[in-house]
N, C-alpha and C. Protein backbone atom coordinates (compact mmCIF):
# COMPACT_ATOMS: atom_id res chain seq x y z
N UNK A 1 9.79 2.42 -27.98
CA UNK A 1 8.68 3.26 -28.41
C UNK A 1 9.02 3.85 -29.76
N UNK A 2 8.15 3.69 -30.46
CA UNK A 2 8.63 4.52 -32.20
C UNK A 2 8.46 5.48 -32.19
N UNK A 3 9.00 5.96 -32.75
CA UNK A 3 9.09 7.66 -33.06
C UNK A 3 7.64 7.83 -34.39
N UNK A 4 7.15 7.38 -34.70
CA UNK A 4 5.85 7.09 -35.63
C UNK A 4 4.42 7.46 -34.14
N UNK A 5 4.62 6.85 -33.33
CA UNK A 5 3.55 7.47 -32.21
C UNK A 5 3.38 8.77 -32.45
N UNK A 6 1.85 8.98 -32.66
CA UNK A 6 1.24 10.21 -32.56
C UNK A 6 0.05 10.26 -31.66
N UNK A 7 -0.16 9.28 -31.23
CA UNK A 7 -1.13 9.41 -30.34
C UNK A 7 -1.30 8.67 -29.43
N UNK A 8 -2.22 8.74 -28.13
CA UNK A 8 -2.80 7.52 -27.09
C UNK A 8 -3.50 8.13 -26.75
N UNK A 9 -4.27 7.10 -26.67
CA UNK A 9 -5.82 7.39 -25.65
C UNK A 9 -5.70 6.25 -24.49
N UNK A 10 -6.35 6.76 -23.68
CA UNK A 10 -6.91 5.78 -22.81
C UNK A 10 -8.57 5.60 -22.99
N UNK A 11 -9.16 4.71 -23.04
CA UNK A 11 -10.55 4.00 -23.10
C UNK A 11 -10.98 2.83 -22.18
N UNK A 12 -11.73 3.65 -20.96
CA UNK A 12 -12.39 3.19 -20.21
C UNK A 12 -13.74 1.91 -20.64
N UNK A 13 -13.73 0.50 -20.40
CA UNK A 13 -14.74 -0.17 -20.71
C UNK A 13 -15.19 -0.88 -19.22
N UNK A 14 -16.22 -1.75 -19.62
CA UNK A 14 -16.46 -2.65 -18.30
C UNK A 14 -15.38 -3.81 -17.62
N UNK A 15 -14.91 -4.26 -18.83
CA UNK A 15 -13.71 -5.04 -18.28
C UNK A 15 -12.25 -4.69 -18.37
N UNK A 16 -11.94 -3.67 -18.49
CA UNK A 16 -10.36 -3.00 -17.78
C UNK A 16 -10.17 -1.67 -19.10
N UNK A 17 -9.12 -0.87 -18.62
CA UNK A 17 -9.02 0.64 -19.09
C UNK A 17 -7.71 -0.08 -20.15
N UNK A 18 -8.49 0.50 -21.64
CA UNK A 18 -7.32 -0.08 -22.56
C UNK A 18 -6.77 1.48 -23.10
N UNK A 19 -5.58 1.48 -23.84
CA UNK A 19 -5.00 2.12 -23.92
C UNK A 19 -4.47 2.19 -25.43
N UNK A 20 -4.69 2.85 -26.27
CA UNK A 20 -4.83 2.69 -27.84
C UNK A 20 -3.33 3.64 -28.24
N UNK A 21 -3.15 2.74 -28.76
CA UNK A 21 -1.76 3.77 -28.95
C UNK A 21 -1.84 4.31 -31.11
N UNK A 22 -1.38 5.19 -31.95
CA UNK A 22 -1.72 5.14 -32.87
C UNK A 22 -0.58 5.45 -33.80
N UNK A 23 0.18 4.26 -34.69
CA UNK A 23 1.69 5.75 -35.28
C UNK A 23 1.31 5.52 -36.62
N UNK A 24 1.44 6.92 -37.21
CA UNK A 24 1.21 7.21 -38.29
C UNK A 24 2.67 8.13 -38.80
N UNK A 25 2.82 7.23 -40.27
CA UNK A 25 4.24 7.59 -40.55
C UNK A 25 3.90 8.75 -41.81
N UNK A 26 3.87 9.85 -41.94
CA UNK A 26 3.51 11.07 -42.45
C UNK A 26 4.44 11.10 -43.83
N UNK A 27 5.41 10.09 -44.00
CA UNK A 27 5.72 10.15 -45.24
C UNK A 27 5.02 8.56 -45.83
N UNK A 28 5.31 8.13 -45.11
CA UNK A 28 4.80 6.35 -46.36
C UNK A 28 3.11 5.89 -45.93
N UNK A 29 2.44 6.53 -44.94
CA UNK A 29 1.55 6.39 -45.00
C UNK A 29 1.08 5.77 -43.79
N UNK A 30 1.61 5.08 -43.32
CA UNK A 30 2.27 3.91 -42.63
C UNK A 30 0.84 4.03 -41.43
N UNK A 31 0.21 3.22 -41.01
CA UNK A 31 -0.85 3.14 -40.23
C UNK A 31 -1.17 1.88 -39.20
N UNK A 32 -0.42 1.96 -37.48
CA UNK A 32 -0.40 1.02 -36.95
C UNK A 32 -0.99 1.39 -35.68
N UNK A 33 -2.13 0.52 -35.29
CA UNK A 33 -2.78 0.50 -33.99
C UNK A 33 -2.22 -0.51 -33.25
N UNK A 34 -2.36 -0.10 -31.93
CA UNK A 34 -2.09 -1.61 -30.89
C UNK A 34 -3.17 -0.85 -29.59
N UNK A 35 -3.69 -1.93 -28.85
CA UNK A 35 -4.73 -1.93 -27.93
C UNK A 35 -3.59 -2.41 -26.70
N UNK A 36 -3.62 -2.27 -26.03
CA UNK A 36 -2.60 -2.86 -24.96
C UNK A 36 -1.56 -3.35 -25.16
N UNK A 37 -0.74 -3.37 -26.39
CA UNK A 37 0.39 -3.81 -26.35
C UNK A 37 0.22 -4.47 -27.56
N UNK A 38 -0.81 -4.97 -28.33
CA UNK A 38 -1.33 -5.96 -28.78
C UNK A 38 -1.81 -4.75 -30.37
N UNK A 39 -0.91 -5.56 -31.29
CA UNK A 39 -1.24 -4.65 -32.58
C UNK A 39 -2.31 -5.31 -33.05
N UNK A 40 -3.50 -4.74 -33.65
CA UNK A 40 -4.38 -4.81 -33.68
C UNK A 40 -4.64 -4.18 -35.66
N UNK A 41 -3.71 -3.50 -35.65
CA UNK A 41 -3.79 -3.30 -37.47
C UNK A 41 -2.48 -2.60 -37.56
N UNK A 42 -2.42 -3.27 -38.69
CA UNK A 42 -0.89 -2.70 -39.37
C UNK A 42 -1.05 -2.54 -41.29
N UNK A 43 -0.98 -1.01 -41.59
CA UNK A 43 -0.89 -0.82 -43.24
C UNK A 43 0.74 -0.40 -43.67
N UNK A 44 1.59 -0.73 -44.04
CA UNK A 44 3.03 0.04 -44.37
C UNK A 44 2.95 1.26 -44.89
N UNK A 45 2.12 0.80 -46.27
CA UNK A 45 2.23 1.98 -46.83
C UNK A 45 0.93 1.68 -47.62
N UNK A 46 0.43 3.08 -47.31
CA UNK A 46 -0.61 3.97 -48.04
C UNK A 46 -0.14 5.19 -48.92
N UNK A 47 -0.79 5.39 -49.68
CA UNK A 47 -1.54 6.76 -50.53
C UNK A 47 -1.67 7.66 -49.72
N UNK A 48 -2.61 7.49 -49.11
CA UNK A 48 -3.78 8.56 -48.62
C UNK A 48 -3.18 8.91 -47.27
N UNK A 49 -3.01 9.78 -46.58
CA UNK A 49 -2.57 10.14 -45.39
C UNK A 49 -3.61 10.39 -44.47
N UNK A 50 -4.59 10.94 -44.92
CA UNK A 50 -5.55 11.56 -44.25
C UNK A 50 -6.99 10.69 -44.09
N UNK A 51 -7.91 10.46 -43.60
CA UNK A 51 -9.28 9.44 -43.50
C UNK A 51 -9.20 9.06 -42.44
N UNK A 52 -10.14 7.99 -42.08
CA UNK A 52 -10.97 7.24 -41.39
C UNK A 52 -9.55 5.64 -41.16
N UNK A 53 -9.75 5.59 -39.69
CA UNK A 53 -8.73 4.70 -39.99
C UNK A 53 -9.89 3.42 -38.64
N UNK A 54 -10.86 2.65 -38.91
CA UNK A 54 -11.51 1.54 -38.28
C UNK A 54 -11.13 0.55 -37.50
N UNK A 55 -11.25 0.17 -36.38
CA UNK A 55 -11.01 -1.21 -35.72
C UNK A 55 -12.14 -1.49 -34.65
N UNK A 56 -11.54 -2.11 -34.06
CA UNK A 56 -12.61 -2.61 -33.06
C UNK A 56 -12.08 -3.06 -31.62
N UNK A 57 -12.61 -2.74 -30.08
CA UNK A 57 -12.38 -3.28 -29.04
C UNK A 57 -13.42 -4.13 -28.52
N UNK A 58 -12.43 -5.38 -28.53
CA UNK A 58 -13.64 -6.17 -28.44
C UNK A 58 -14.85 -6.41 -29.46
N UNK A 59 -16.20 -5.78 -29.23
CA UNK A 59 -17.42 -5.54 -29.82
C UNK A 59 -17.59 -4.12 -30.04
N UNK A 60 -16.74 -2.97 -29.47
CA UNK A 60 -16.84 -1.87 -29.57
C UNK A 60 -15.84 -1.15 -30.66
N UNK A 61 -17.32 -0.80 -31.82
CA UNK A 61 -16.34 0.09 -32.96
C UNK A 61 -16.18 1.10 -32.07
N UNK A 62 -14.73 1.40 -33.27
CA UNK A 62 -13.82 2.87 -32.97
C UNK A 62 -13.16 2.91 -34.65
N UNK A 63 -12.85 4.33 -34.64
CA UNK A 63 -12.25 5.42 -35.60
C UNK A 63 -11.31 6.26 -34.93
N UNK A 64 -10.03 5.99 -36.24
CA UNK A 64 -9.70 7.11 -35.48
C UNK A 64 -9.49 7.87 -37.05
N UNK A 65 -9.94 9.41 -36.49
CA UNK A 65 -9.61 10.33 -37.45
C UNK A 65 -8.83 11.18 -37.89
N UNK A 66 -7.91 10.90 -39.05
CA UNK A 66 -6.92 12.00 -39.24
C UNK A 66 -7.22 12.47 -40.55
N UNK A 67 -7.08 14.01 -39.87
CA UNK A 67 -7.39 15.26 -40.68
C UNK A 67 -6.33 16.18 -40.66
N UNK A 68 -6.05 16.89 -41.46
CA UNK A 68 -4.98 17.80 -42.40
C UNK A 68 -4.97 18.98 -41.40
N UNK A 69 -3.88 19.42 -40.79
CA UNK A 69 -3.96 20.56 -40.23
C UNK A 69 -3.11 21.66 -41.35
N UNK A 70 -1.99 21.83 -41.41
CA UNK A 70 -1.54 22.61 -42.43
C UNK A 70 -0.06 21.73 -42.76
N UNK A 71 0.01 21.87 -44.53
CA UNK A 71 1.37 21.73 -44.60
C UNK A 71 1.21 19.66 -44.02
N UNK A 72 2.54 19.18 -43.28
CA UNK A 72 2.33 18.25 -43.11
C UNK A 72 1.64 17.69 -41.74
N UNK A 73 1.33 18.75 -41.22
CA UNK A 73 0.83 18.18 -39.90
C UNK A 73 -0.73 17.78 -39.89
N UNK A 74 -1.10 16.88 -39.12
CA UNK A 74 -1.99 16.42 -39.07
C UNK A 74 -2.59 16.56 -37.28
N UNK A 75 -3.78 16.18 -37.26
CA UNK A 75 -4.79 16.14 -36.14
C UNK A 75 -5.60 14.67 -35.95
N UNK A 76 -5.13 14.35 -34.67
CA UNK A 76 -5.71 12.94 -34.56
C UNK A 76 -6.83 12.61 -33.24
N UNK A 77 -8.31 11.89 -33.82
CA UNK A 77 -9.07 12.01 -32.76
C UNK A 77 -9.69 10.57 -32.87
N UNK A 78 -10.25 10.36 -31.54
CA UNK A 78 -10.81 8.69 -31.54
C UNK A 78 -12.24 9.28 -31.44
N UNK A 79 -13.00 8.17 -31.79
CA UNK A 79 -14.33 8.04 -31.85
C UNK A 79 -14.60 6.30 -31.37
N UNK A 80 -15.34 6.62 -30.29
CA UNK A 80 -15.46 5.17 -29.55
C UNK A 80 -17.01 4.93 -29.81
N UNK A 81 -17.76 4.08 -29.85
CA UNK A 81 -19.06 3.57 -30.13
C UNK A 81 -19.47 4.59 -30.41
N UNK A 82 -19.04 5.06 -31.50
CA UNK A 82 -20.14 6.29 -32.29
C UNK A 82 -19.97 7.62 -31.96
N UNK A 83 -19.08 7.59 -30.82
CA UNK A 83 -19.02 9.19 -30.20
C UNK A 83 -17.66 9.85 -30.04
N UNK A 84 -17.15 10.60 -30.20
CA UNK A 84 -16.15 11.38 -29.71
C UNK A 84 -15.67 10.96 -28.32
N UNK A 85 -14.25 10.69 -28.49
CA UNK A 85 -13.65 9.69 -26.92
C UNK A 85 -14.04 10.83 -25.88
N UNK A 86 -14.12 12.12 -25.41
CA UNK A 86 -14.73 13.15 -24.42
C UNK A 86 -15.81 12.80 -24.03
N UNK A 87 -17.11 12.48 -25.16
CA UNK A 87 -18.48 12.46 -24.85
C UNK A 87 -18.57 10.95 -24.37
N UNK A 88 -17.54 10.25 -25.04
CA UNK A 88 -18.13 8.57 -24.44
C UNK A 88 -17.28 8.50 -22.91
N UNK A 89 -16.40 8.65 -22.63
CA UNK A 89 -15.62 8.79 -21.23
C UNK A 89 -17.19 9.05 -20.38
N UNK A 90 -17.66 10.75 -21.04
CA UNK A 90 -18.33 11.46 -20.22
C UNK A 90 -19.62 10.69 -19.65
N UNK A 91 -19.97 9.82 -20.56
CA UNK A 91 -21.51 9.02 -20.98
C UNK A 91 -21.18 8.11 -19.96
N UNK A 92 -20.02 7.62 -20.30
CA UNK A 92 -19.36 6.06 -19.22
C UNK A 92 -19.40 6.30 -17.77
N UNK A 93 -18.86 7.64 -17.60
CA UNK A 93 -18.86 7.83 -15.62
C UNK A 93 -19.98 7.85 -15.15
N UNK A 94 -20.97 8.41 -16.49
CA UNK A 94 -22.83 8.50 -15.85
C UNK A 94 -22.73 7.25 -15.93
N UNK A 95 -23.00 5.79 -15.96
CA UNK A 95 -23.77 4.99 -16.44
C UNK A 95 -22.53 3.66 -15.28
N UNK A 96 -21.19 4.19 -14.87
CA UNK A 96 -20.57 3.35 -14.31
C UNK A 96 -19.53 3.82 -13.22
N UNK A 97 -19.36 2.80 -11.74
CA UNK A 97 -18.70 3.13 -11.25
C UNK A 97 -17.18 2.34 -11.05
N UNK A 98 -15.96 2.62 -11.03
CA UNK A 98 -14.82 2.40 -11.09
C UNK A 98 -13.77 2.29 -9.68
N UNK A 99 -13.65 1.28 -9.21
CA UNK A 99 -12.67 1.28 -8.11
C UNK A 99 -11.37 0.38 -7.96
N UNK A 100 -10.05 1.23 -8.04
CA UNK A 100 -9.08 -0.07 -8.05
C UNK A 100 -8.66 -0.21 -6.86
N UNK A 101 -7.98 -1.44 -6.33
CA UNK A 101 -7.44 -1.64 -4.94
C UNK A 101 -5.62 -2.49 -5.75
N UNK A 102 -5.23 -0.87 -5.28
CA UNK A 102 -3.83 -1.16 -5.50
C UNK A 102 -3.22 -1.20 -7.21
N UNK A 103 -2.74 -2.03 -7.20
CA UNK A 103 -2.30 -2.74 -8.83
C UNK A 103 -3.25 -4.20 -8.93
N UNK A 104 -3.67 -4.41 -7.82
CA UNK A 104 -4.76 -5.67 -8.34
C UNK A 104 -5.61 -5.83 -8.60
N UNK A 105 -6.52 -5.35 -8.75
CA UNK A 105 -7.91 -5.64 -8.71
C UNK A 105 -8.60 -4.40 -9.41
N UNK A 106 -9.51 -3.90 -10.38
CA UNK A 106 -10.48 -3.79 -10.95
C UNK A 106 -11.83 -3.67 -10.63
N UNK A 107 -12.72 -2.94 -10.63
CA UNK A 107 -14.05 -3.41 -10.05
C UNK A 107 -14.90 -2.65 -10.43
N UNK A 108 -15.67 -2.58 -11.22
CA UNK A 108 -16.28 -1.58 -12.04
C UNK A 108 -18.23 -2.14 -12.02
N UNK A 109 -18.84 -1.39 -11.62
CA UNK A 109 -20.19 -1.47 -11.24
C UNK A 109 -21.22 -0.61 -12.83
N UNK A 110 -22.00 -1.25 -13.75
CA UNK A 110 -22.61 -0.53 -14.58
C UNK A 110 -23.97 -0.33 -13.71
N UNK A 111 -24.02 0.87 -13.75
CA UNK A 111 -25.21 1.55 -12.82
C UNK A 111 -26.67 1.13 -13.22
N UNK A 112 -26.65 0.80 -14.92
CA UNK A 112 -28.13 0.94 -15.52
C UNK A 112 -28.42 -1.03 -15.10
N UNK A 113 -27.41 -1.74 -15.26
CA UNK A 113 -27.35 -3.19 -15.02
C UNK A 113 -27.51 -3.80 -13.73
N UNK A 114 -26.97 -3.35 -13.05
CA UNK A 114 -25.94 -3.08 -11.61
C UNK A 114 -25.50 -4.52 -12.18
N UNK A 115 -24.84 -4.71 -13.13
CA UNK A 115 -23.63 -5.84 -13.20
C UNK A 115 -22.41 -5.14 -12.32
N UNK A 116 -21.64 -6.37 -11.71
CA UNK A 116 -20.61 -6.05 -11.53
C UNK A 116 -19.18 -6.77 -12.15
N UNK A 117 -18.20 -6.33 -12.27
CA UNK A 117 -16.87 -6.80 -13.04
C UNK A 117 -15.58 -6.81 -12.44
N UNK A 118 -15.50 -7.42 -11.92
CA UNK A 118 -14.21 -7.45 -11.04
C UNK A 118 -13.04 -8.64 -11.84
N UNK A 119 -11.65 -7.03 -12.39
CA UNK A 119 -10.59 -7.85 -12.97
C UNK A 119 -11.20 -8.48 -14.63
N UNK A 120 -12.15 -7.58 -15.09
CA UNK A 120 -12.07 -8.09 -16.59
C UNK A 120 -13.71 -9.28 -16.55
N UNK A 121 -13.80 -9.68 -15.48
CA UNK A 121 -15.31 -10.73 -15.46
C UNK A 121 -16.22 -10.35 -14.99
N UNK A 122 -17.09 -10.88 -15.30
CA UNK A 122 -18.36 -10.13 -14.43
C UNK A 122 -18.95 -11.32 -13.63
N UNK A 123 -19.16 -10.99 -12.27
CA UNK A 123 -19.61 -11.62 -11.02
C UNK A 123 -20.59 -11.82 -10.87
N UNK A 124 -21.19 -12.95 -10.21
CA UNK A 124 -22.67 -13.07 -9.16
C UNK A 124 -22.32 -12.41 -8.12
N UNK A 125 -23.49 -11.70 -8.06
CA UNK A 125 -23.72 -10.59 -6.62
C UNK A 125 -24.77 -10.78 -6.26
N UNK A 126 -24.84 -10.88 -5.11
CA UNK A 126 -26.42 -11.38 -3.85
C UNK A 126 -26.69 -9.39 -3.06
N UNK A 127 -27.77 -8.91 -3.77
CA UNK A 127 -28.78 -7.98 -3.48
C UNK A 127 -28.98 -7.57 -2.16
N UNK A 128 -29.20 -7.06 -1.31
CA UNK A 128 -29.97 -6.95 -0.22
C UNK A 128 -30.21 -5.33 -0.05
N UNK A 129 -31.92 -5.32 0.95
CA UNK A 129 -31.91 -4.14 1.08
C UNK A 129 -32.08 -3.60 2.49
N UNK A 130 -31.24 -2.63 2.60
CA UNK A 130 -30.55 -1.69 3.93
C UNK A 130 -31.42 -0.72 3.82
N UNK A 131 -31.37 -0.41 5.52
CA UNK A 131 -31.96 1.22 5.58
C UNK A 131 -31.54 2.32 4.40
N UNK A 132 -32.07 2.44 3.99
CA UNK A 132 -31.66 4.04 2.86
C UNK A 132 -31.13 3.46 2.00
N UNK A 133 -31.11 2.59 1.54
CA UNK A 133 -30.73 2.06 0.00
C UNK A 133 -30.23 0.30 -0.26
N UNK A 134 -29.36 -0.07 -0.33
CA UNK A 134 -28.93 -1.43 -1.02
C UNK A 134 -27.51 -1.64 -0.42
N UNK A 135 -27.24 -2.81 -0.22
CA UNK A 135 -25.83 -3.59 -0.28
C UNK A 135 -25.88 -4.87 -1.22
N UNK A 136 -24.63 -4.60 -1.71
CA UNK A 136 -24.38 -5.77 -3.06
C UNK A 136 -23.22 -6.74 -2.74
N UNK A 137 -23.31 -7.76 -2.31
CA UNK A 137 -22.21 -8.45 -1.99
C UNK A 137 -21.51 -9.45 -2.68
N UNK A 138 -20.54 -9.87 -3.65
CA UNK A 138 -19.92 -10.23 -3.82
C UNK A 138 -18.14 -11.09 -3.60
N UNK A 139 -17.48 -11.54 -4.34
CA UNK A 139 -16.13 -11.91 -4.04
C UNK A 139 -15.04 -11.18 -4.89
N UNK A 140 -14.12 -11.31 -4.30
CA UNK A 140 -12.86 -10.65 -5.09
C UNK A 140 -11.47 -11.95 -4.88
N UNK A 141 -10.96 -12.38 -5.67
CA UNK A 141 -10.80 -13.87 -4.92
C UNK A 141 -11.18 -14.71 -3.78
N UNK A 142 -10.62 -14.51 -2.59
CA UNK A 142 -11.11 -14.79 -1.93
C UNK A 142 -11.85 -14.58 -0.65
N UNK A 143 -11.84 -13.16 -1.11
CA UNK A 143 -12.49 -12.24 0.07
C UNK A 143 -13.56 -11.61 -0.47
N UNK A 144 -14.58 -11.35 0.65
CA UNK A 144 -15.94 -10.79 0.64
C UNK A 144 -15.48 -9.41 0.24
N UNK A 145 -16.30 -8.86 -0.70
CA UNK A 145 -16.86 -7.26 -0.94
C UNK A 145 -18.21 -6.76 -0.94
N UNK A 146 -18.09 -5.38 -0.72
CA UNK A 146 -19.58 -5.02 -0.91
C UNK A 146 -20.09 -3.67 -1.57
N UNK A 147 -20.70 -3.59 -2.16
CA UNK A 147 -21.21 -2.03 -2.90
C UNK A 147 -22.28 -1.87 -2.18
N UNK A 148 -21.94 -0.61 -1.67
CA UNK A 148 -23.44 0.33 -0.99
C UNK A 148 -23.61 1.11 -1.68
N UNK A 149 -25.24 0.64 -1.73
CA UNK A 149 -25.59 2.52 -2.66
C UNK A 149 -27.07 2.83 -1.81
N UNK A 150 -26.61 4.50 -1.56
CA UNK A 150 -27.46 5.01 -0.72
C UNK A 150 -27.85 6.25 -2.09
N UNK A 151 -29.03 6.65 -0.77
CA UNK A 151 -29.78 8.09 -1.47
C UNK A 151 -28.97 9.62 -0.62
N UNK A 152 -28.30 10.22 -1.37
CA UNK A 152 -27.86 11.19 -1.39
C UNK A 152 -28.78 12.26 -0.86
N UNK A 153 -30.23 12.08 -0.87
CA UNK A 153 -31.42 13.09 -0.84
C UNK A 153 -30.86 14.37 -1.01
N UNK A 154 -30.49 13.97 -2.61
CA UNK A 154 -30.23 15.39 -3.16
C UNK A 154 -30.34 14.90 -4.26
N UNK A 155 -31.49 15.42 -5.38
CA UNK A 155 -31.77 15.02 -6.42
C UNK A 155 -30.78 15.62 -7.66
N UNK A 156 -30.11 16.48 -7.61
CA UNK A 156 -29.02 16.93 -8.50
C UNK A 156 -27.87 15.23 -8.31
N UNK A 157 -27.64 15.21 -7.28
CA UNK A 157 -26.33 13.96 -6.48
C UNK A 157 -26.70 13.10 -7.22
N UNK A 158 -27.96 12.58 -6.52
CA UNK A 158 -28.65 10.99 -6.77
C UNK A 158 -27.84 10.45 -5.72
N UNK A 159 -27.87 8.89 -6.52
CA UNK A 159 -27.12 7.81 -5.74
C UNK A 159 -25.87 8.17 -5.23
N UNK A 160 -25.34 7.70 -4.31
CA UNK A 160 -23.92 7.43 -4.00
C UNK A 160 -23.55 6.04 -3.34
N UNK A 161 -22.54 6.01 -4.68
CA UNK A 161 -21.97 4.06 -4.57
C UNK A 161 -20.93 4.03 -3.89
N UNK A 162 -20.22 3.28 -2.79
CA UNK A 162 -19.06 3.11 -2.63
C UNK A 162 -18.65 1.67 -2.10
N UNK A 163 -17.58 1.23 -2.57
CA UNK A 163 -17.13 -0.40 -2.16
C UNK A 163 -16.52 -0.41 -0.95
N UNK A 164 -16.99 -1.13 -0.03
CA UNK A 164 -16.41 -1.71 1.02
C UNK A 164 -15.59 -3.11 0.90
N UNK A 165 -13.91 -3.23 1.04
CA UNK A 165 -13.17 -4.45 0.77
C UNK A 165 -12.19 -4.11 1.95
N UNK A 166 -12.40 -5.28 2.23
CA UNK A 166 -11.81 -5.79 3.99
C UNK A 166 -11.65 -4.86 5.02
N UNK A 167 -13.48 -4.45 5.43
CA UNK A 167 -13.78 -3.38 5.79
C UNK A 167 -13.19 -1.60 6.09
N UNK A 168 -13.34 -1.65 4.56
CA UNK A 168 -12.11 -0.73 4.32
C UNK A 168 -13.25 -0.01 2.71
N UNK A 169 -13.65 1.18 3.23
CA UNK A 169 -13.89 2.12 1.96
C UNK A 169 -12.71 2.57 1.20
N UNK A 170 -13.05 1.85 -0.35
CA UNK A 170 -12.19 2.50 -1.06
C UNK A 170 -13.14 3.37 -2.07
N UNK A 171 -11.61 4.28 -2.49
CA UNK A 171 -12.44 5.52 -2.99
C UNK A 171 -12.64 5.15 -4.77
N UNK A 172 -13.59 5.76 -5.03
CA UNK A 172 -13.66 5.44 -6.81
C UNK A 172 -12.80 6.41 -7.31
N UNK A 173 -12.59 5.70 -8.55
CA UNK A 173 -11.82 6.73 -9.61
C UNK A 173 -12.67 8.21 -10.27
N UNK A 174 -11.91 8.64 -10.47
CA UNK A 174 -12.22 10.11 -10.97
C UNK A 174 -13.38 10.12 -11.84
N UNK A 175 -13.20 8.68 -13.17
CA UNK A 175 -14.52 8.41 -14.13
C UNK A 175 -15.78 8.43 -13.55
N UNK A 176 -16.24 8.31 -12.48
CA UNK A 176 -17.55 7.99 -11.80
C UNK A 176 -17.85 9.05 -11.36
């Protein structure tokens, strides 16, 4: 790990939670991103210490911004599709639900689509409708899953999604 790290984020998407790491070398300028492990921009040396520093995940712009706190320290913030990484996290749990099983598997439901993504792809899922709401059935290699989403009849709540895998509720992540 370099001693140049000044930052990480984590950034929640539809196909897996990447993790932006950022080192900025405060004397030469020095400006290196990596997305999972995976450097993604590298400057040695700059001028300018301070600005707009651009890349991209995937299809999704990001910024990250460093600004002058006093003297030599600096302040570092991401901006993910246009928004402040707080407000887009915040935007993302409305709009998606998140469930892992274990270290394997992935499974992330976009609410406005009802795509589903299991492990980075997105799946065919067969619809059906249940007393009080929906079951969504799909595969996870080689085993059946299913997303229920019922009515909460509580209009503050709304929906409530949860995956059933080898008849076994698992719980979503905190993002949802």
């Amino acid at each position: 790990m370099s001693s140049d790290i000044v930052a990480i984020w984590k950034v929640p998407l539809s196909d897996r939670l990447y993790i932006i790491e950022f080192q900025h070398g405060t004397a030469s300028g020095k400006r290196v991103i990596t997305v999972n492990n995976k450097e993604v921009f590298r400057e040695d040396w700059m001028f300018k210490l301070v600005g707009d520093q651009e890349f991209k995940i995937g299809d999704v712009p990001c910024v990250i911004k460093i600004e002058p706190v006093s003297g030599f320290s600096y302040q570092y913030s991401l901006v993910v599709d246009g928004k402040p990484l707080e407000e887009f996290t915040k935007r993302r749990s409305d709009r998606a639900c998140t469930w892992t099983i274990g270290d394997e598997h992935r499974i992330v439901l976009e609410k406005d689509t009802l795509d589903i993504w299991v492990d980075g792809k997105k799946v065919d899922a067969t619809g059906e409708f249940i007393e009080g709401g929906t079951e969504t059935h799909f595969t996870i290699g080689e085993d059946i899953a299913c997303i229920k989403a019922v009515s909460s009849y509580n209009r503050k709540e709304g929906i409530i999604y949860s995956l059933v895998y080898n008849n076994q509720v698992i719980p979503q992540e905190e993002e949802c």
